[in-house]
C-alpha atoms as a PDB file:
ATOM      1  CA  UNK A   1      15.661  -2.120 -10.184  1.00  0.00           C
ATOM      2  CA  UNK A   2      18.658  -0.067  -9.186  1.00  0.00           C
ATOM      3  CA  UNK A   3      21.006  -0.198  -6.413  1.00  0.00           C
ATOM      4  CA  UNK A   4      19.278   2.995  -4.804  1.00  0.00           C
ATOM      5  CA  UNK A   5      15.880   1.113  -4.074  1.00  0.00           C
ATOM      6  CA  UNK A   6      14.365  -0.180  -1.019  1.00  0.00           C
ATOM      7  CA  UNK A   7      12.169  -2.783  -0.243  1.00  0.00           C
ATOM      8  CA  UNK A   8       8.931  -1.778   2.024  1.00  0.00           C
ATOM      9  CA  UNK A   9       5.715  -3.570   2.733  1.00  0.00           C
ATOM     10  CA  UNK A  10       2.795  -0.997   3.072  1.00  0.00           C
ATOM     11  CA  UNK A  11       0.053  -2.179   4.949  1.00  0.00           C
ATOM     12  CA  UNK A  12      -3.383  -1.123   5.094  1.00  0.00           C
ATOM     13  CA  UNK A  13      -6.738  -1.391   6.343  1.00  0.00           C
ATOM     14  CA  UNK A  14      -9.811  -0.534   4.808  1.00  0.00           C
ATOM     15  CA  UNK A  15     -12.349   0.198   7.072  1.00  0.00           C
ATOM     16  CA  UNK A  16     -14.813   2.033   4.722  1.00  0.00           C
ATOM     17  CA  UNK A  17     -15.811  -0.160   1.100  1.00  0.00           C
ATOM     18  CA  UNK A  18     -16.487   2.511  -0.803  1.00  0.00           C
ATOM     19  CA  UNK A  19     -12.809   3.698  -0.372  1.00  0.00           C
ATOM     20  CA  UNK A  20     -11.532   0.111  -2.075  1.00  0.00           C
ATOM     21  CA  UNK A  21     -11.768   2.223  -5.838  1.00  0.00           C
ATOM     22  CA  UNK A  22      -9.629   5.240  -4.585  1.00  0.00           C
ATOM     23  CA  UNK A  23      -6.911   2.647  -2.924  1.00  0.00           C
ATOM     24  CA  UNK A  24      -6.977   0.327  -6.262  1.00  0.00           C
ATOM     25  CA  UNK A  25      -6.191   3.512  -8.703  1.00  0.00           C
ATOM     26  CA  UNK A  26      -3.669   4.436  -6.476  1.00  0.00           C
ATOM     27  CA  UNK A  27      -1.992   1.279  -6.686  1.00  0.00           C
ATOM     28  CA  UNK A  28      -2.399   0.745 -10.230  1.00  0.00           C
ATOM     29  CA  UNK A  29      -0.571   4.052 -11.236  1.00  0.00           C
ATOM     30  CA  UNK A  30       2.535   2.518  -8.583  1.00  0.00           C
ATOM     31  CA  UNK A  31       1.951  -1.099 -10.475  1.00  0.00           C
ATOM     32  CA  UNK A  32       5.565  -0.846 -12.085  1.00  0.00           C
ATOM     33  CA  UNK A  33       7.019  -0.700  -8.114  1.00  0.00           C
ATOM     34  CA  UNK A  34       4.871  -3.494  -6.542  1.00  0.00           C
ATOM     35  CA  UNK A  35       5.901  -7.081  -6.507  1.00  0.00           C
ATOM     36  CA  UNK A  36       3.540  -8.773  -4.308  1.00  0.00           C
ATOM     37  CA  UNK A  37       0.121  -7.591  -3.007  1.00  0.00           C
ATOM     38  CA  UNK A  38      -2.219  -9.386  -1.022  1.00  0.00           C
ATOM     39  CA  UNK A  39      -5.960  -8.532   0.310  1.00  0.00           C
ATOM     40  CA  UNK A  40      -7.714 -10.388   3.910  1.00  0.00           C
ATOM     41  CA  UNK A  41     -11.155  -9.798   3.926  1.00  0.00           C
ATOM     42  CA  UNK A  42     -12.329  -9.988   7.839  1.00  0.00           C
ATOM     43  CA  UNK A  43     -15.915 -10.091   7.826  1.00  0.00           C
ATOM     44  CA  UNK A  44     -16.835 -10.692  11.500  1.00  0.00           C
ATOM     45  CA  UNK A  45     -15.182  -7.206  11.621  1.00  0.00           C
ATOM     46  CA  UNK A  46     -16.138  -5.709   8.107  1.00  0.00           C
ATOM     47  CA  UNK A  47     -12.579  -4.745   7.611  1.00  0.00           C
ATOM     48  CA  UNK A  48     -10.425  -5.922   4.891  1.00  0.00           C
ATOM     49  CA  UNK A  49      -6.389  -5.847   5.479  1.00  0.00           C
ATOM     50  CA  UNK A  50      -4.391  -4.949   2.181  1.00  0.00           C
ATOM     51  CA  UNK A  51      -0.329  -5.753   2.387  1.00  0.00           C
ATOM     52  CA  UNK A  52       1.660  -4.378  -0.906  1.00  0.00           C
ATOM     53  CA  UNK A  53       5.117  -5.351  -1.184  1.00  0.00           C
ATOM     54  CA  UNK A  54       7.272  -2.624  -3.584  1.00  0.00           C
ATOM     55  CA  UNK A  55      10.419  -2.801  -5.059  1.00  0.00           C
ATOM     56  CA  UNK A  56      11.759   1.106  -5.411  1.00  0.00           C
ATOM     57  CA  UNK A  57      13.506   4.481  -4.300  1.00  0.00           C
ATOM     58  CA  UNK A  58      12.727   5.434  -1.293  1.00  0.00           C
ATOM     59  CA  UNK A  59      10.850   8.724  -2.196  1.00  0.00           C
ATOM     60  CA  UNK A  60       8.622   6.568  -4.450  1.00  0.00           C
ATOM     61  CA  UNK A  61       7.194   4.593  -1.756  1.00  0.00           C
ATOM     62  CA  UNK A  62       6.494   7.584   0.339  1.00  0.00           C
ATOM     63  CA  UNK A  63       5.137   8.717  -2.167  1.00  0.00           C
ATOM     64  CA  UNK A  64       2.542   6.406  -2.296  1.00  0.00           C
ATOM     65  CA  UNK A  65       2.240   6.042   1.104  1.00  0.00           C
ATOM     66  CA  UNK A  66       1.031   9.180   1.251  1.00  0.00           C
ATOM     67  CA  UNK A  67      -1.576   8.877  -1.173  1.00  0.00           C
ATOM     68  CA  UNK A  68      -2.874   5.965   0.243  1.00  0.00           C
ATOM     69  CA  UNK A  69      -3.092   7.128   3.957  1.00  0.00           C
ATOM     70  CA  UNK A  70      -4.826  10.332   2.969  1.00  0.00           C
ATOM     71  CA  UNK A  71      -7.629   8.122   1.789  1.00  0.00           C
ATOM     72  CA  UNK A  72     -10.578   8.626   3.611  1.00  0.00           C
ATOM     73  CA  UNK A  73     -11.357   5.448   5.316  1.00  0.00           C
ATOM     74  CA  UNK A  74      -8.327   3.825   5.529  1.00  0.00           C
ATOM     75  CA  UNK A  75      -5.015   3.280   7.771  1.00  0.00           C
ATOM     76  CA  UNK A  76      -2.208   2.925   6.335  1.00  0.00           C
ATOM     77  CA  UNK A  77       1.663   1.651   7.958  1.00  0.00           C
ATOM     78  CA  UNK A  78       4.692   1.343   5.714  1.00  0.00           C
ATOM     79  CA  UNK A  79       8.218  -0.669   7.099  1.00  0.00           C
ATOM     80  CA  UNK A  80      11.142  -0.256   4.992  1.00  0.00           C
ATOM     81  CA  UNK A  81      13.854  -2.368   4.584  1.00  0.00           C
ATOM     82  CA  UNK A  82      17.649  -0.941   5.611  1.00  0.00           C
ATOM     83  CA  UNK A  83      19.081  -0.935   2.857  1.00  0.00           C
END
């Protein structure tokens, strides 16, 4: 990765199932930026909780942030690192 990247963790929460397809294709076409991902199911609240760590420039990761929170269904946060 270059000097110009950031780190971010982009958290999200699926609330809907039928959304998990939509959210997975997104992150597969932002697979080369993400180094870590890991999925919660919560059952007693039918929720599952989705953290994505990625590795890239800045406008990248909003990028996909964006994408992912205009899924219908689910929330999504994103904290970057400072430098």
């Amino acid at each position: 990765m270059s000097e110009n990247t950031r780190v971010a963790v982009v958290s999200i929460i699926v609330e809907k199932p039928d959304c998990v397809n939509q959210i997975n294709d997104i992150l597969h076409a932002y697979s080369d930026y993400i180094i870590g991902r890991m999925g919660i199911p919560y059952r007693e609240k039918n929720i599952s909780i989705i953290s994505v760590v990625m590795d890239a420039e800045l406008d990248v990761i909003n990028q996909a942030s964006g994408k992912l929170g205009r899924v219908d269904g689910a929330t999504v946060k994103t904290a970057y690192s400072k430098n």
